[in-house]
Protein backbone atom coordinates (compact mmCIF):
# COMPACT_ATOMS: atom_id res chain seq x y z
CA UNK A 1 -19.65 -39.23 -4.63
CA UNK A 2 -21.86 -37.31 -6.62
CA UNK A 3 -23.49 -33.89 -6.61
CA UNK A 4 -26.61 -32.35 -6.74
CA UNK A 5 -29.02 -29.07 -7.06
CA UNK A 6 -32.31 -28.81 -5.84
CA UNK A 7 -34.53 -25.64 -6.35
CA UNK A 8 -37.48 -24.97 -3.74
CA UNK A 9 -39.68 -21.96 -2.36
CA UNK A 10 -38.16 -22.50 1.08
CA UNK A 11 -35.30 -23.53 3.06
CA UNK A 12 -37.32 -26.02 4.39
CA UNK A 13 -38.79 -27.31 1.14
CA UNK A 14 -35.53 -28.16 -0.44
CA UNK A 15 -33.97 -30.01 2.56
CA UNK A 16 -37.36 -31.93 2.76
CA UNK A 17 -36.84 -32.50 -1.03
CA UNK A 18 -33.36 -33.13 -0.05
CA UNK A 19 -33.83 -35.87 2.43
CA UNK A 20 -36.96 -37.43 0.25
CA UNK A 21 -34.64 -38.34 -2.75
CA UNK A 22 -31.38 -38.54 -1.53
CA UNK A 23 -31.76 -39.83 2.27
CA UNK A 24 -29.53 -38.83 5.35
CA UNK A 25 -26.48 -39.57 2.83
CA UNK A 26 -27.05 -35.93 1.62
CA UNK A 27 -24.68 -33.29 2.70
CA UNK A 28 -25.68 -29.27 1.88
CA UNK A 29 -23.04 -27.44 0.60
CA UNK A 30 -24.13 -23.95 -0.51
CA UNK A 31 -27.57 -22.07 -0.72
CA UNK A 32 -28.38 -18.74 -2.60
CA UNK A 33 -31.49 -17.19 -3.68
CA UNK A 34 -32.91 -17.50 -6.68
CA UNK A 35 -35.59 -16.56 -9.09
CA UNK A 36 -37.89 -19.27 -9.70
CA UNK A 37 -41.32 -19.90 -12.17
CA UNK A 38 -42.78 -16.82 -14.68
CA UNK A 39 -42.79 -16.73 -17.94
CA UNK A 40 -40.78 -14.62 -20.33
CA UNK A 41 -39.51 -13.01 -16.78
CA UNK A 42 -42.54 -12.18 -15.94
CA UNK A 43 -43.87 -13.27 -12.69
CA UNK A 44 -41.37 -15.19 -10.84
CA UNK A 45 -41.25 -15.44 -7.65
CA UNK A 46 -38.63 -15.77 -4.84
CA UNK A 47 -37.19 -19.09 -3.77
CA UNK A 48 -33.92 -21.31 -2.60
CA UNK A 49 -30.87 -22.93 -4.53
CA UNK A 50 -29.23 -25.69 -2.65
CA UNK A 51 -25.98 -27.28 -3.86
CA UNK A 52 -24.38 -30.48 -2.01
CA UNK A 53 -23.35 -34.16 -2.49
CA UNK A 54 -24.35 -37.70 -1.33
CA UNK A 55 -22.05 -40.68 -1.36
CA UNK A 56 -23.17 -44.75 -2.50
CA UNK A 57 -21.19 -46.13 0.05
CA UNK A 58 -23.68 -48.21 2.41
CA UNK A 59 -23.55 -47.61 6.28
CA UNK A 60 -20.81 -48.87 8.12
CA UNK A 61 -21.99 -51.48 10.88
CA UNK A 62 -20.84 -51.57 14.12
CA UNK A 63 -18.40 -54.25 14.09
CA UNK A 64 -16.43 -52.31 10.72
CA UNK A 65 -13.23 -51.78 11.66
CA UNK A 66 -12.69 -47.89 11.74
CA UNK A 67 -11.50 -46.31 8.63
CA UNK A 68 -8.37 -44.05 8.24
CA UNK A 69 -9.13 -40.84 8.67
CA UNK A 70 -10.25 -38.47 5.97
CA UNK A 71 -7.57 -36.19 4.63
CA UNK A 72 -9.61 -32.57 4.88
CA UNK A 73 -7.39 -31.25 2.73
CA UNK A 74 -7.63 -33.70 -0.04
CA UNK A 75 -11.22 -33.75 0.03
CA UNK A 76 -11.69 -29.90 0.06
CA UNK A 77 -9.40 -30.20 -3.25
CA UNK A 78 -11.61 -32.86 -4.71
CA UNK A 79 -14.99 -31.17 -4.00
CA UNK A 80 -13.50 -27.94 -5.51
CA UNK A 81 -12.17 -29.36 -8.34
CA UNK A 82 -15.39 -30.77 -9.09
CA UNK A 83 -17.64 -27.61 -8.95
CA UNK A 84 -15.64 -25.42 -10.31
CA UNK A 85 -17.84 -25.67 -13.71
CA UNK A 86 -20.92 -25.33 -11.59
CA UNK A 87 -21.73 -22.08 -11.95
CA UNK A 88 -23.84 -21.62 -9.01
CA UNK A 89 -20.31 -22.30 -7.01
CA UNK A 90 -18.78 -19.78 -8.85
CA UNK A 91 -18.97 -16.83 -6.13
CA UNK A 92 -18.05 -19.75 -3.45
CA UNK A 93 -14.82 -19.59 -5.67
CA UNK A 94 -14.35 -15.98 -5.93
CA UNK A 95 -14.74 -15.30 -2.46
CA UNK A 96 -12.33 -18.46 -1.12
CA UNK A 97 -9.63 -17.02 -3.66
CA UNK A 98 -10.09 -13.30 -2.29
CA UNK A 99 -9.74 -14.91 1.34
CA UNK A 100 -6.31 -15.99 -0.06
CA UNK A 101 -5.35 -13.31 -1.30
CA UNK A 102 -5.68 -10.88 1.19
CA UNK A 103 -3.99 -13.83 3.75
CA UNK A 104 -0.66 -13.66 1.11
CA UNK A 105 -0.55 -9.72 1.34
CA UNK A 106 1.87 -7.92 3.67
CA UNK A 107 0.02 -6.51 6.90
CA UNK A 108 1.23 -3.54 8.75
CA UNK A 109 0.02 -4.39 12.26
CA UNK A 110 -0.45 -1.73 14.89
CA UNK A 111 2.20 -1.58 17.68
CA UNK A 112 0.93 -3.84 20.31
CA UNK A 113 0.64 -2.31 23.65
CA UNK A 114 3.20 -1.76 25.45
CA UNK A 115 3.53 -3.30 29.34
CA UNK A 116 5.05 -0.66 31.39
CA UNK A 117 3.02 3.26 31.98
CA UNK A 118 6.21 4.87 30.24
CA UNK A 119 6.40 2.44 27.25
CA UNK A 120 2.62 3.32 27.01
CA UNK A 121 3.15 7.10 27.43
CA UNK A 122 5.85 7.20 24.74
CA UNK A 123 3.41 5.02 21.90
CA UNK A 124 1.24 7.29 22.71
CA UNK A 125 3.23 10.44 21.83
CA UNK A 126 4.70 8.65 18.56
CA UNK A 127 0.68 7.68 17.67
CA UNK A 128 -0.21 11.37 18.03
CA UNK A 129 2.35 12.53 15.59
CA UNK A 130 1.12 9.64 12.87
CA UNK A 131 4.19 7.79 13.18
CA UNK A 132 3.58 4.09 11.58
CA UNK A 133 2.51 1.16 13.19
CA UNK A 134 6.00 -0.53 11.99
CA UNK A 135 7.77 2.75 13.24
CA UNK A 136 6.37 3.06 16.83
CA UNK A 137 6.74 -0.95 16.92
CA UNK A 138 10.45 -0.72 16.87
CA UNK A 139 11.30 2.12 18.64
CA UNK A 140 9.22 0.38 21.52
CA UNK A 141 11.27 -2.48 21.05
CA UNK A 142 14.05 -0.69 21.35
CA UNK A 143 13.19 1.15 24.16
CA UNK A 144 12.07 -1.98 26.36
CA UNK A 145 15.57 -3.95 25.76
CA UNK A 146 17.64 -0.84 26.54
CA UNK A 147 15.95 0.36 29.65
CA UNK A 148 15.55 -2.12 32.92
CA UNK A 149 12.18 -1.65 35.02
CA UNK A 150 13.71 0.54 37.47
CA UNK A 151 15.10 3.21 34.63
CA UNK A 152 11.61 3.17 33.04
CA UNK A 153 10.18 4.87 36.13
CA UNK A 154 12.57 8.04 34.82
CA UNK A 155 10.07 8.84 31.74
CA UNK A 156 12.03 12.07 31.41
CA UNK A 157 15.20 10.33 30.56
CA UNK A 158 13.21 7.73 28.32
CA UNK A 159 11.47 10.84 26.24
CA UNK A 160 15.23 12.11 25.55
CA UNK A 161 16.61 8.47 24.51
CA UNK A 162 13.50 8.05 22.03
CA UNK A 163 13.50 11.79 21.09
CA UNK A 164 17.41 10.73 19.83
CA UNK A 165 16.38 7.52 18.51
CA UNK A 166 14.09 9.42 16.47
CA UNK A 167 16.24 12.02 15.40
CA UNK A 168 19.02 9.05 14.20
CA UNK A 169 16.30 8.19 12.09
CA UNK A 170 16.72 10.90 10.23
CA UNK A 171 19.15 10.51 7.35
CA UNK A 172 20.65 14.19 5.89
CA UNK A 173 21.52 15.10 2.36
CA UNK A 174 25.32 15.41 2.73
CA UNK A 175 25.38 17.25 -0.91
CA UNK A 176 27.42 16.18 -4.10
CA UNK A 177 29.77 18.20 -6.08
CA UNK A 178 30.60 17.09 -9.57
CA UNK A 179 31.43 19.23 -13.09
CA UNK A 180 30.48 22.20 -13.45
CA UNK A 181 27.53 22.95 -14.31
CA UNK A 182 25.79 21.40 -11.13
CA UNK A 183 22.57 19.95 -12.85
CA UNK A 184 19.76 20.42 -9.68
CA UNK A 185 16.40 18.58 -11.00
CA UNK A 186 13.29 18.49 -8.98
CA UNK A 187 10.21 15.52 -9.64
CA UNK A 188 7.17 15.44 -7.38
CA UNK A 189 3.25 15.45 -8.38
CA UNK A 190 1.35 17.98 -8.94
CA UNK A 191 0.79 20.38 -5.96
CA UNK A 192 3.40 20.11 -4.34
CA UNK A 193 5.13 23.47 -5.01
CA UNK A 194 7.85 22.56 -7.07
CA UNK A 195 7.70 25.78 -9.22
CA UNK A 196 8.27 28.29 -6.14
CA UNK A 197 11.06 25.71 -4.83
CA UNK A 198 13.28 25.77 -7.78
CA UNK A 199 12.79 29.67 -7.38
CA UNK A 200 13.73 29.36 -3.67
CA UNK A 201 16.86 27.76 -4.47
CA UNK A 202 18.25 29.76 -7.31
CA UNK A 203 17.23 32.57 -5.31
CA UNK A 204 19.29 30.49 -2.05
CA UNK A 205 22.50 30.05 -4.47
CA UNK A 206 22.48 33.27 -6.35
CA UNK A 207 21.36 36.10 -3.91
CA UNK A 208 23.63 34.52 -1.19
CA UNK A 209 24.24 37.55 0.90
CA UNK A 210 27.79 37.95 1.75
CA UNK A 211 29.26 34.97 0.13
CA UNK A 212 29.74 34.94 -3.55
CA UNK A 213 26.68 34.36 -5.30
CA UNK A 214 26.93 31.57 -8.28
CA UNK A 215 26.15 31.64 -11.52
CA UNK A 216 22.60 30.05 -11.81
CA UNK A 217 20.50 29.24 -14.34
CA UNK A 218 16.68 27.58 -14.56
CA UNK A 219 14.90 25.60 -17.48
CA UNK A 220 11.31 24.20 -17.61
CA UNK A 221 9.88 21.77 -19.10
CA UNK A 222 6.71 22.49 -17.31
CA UNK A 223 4.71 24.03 -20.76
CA UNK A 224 1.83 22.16 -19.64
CA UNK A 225 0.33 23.22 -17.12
CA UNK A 226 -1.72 27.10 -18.10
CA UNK A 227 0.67 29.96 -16.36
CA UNK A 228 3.50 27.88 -15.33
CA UNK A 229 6.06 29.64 -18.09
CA UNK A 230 5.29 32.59 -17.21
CA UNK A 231 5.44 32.14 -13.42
CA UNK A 232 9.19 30.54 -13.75
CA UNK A 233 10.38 33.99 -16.34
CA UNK A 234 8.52 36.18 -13.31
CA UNK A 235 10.75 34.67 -10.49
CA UNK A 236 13.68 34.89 -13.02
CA UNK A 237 13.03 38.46 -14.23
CA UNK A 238 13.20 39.35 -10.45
CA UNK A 239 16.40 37.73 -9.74
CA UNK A 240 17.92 38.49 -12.82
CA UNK A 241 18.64 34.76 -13.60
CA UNK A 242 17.63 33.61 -17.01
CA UNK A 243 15.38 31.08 -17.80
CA UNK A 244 14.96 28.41 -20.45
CA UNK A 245 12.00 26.48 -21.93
CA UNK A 246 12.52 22.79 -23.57
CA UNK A 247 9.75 20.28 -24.73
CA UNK A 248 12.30 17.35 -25.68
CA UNK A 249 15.66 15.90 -24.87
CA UNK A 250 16.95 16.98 -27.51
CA UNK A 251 16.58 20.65 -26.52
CA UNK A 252 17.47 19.91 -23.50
CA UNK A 253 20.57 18.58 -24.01
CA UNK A 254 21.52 21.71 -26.11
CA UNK A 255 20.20 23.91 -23.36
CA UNK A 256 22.85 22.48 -20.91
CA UNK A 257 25.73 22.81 -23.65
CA UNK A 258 24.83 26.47 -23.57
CA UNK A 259 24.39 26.79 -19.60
CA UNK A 260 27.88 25.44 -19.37
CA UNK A 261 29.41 28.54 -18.21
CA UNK A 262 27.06 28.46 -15.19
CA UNK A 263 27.69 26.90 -11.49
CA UNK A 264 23.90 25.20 -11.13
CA UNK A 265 20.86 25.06 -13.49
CA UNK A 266 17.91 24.07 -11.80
CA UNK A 267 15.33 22.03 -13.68
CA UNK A 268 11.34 22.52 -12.91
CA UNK A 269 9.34 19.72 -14.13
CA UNK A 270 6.09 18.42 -15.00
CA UNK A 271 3.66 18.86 -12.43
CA UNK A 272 1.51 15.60 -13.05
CA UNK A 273 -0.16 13.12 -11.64
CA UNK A 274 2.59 10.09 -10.71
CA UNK A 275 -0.67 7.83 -12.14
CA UNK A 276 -0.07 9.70 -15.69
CA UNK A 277 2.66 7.12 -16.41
CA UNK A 278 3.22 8.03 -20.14
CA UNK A 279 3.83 11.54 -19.15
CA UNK A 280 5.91 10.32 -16.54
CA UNK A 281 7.63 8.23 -18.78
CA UNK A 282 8.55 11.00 -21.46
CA UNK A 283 9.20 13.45 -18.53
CA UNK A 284 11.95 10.91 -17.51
CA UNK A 285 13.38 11.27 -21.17
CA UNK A 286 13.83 15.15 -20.99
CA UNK A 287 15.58 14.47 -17.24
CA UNK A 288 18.23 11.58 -18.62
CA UNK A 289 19.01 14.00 -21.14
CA UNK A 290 20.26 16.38 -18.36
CA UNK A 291 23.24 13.77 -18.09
CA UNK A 292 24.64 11.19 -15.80
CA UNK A 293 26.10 13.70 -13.38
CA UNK A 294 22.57 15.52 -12.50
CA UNK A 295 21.11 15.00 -9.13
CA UNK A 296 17.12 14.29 -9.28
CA UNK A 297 15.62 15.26 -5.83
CA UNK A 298 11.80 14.17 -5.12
CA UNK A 299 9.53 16.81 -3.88
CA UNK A 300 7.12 16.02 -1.07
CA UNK A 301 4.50 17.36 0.61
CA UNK A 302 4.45 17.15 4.34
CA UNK A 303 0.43 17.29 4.10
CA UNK A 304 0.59 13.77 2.34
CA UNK A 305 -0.68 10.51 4.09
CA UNK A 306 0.94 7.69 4.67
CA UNK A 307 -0.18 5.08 1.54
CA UNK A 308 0.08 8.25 -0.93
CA UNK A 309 4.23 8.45 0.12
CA UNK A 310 4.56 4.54 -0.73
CA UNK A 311 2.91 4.89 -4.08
CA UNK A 312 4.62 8.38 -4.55
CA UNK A 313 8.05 7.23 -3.87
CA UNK A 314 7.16 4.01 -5.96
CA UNK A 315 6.34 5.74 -8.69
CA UNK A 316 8.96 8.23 -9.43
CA UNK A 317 11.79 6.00 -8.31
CA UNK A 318 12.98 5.73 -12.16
CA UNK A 319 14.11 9.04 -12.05
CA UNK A 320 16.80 7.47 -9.52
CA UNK A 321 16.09 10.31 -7.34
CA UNK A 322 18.89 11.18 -4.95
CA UNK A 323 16.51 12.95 -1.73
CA UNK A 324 13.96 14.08 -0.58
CA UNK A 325 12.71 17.62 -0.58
CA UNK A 326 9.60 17.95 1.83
CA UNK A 327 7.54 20.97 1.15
CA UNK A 328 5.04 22.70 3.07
CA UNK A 329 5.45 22.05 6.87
CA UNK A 330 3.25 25.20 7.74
CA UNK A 331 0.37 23.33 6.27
CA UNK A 332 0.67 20.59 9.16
CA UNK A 333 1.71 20.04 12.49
CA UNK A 334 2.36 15.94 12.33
CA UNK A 335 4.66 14.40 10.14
CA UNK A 336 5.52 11.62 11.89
CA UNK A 337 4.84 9.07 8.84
CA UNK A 338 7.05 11.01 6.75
CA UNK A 339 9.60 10.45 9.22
CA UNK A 340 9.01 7.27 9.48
CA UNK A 341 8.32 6.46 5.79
CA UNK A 342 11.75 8.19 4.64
CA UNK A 343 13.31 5.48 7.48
CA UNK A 344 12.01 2.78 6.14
CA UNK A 345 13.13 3.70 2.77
CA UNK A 346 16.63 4.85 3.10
CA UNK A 347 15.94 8.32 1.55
CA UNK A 348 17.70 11.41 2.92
CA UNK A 349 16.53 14.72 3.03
CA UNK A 350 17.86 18.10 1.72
CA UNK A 351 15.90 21.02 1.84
CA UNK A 352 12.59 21.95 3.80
CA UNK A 353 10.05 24.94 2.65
CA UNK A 354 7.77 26.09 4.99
CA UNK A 355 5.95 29.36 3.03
CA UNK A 356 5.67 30.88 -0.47
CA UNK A 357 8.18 33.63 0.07
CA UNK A 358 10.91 33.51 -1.76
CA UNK A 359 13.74 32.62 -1.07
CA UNK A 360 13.07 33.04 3.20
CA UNK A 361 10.79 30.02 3.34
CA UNK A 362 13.56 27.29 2.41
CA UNK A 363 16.07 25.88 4.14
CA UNK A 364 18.60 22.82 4.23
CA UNK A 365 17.35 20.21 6.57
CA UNK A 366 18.24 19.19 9.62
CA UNK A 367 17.19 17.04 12.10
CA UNK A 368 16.93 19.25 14.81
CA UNK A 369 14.43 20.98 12.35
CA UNK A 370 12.10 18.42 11.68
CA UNK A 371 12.21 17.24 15.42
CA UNK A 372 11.69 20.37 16.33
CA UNK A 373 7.97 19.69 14.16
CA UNK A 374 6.75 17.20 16.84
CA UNK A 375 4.10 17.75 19.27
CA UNK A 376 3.65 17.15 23.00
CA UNK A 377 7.50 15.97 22.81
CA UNK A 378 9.31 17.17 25.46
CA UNK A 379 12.56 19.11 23.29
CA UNK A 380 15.39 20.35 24.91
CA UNK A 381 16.39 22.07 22.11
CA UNK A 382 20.37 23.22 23.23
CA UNK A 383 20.90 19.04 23.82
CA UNK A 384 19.31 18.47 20.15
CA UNK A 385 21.29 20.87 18.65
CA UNK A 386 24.47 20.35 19.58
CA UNK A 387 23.89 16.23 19.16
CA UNK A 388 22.75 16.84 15.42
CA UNK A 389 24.70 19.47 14.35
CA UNK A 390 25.19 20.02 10.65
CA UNK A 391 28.60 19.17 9.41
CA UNK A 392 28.10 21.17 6.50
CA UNK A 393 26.56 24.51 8.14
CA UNK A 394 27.56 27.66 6.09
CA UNK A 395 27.93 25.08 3.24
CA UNK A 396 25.54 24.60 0.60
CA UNK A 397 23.52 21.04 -0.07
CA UNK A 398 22.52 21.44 -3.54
């Protein structure tokens, strides 16, 4: 078997040319235009590149016997192998190895219809709220082997089971309590509000109303970003809790030696891009230096779409983060693939913001809460509330 490449000013031409030289044994492969004639690069003109293969076997006659049949696969390796120093096969090659490529990567399919009006009803409600494909997939599943035909007809009672379902989903921050000082550190990109949340929750711990308020204390290590300092000293200065400022792990470990008279120090960190992985990487430095017993919580904002969360969560998962703190729910009204995304990852949650004031606009999460976020669901909110009730109400979570 042998190749060839023919050059013509039409289509036409070259299989003319083709069939003149190499007879009806000729098989076309590829074509491509091409540049043809001029001189220097001047004056060319606009013609056809044809790239194929003829075998020297004669014609079989009649009476052959037939031959085994040709192993596709073998032969596809064979007439690759061949070309692959033939440049004009070379985007042939790039585009068969992108095919495979994109055939070996992971694919989130959409949740496939579902049979019955109430199956359909309730996709529909999970699709509204930007639950995930994989999300809305299983609870549909779930939904379809619990209930029989019959039962489906009650959508009222099928809304409750999945508005449960959903809520199960949830996993809650039970808290940790270790040596004192409590070391509370909070990671997230930039934008998310991590600044006025680590003000939120010294302000939670030591204003706390009736109970007795703890000793807190706040470092940052945020010196990069133009006004951050000075923001963290304001909140401080107003809640008469003091504030420290490292740049290395070495000053941070001394700043914890001298905090250790204190119930929690909260930690604000660098608000940077989770793509900046150098800074990430020395930001991770200062944090270890905290010590083993410090609890690294990931700050999230409810505004952020679903891809963003994987790489998010991807990226900062060397700090060994313990939960999630979502920020901003006034800012959206559908945060179904956080839900969903926090499910599929195992992560709990701990503490939901919903404003700038401080500290009114933070609270420990629940899942009544965040159900309490969807639309068009049908809540009865007394049933919710007493079926996720928080073990740990009047307690704190940090």
């Amino acid at each position: 078997m042998e190749y060839f490449v023919e050059q013509a000013a039409s289509h036409r031409e070259a299989e003319a040319k083709i069939r003149e030289k190499y007879g009806d044994k000729a098989r076309i492969m590829h074509h491509k235009t091409v540049r043809m004639g001029g001189f220097f690069g001047l004056f060319t003109r606009e013609g056809v590149e044809v790239t194929g293969y003829f075998s020297h076997e004669p014609p079989r006659s009649r009476t052959e016997a037939p031959r085994k049949p040709v192993d596709l696969e073998e032969e596809k390796r064979k007439i690759l192998g061949s070309v692959k120093s033939d440049k004009t096969m070379d985007l042939v090659l790039k585009e068969l190895q992108s095919i495979k490529e994109q055939m070996n990567q992971p694919v989130s399919l959409p949740a496939t219809p579902a049979e019955h009006p109430t199956l359909g009803r309730m996709q529909q409600l999970m699709q509204h709220n930007d639950f995930t494909p994989a999300f809305i997939t299983e609870m549909i599943k779930r939904l379809r082997a619990t209930f029989s035909i019959d039962q489906l007809e009650d959508e009222e009672t099928v809304e409750a089971q999945l508005v449960d379902w959903i809520g199960d989903s949830i996993r809650i921050y039970d808290g940790e309590r270790g040596a004192r000082p409590e070391v509370f550190v909070l990671v997230g990109p930039t934008g998310v509000g991590k600044t006025t949340t680590i003000a939120k929750l010294a302000a939670l711990h030591g204003m706390n109303g009736s109970q007795r308020p703890a000793n807190v204390r706040m470092i940052t290590i945020d010196n990069y970003r133009i006004g951050a300092r000075e923001q963290i000293e304001t909140y401080g200065n107003i809640m008469d809790i003091p504030v420290a400022c490292v740049d290395t792990a070495q000053e941070m470990k001394k700043q914890i030696a001298l905090y250790q008279d204190a119930d929690i120090v909260f930690v604000d960190t660098i608000g940077k891009s989770p793509r900046q992985f150098s800074q990430l990487g020395e930001m991770n430095e200062v944090v270890r230096a905290c010590g083993g017993s410090a609890q690294v919580h990931l700050a999230i904002s409810a505004t952020t779409k679903t891809s963003d969360l994987y790489e998010l969560m991807r990226q900062f998962e060397p700090f060994g983060y313990r939960s999630i703190i979502i920020t901003k729910l006034d800012e959206t009204t559908r945060i179904g693939n956080v839900i969903s995304v926090l499910h599929e990852k195992q992560k709990p949650v701990s503490y939901l913001t919903d404003g700038q004031r401080v500290p009114e606009n933070l609270e420990p999460a629940t899942a009544e809460r965040l159900l309490l976020t969807l639309e068009e669901f049908r809540i009865n909110r007394r049933q919710v509330a007493q079926r996720f009730a928080n073990p740990n109400d009047g307690e704190s979570n940090g």
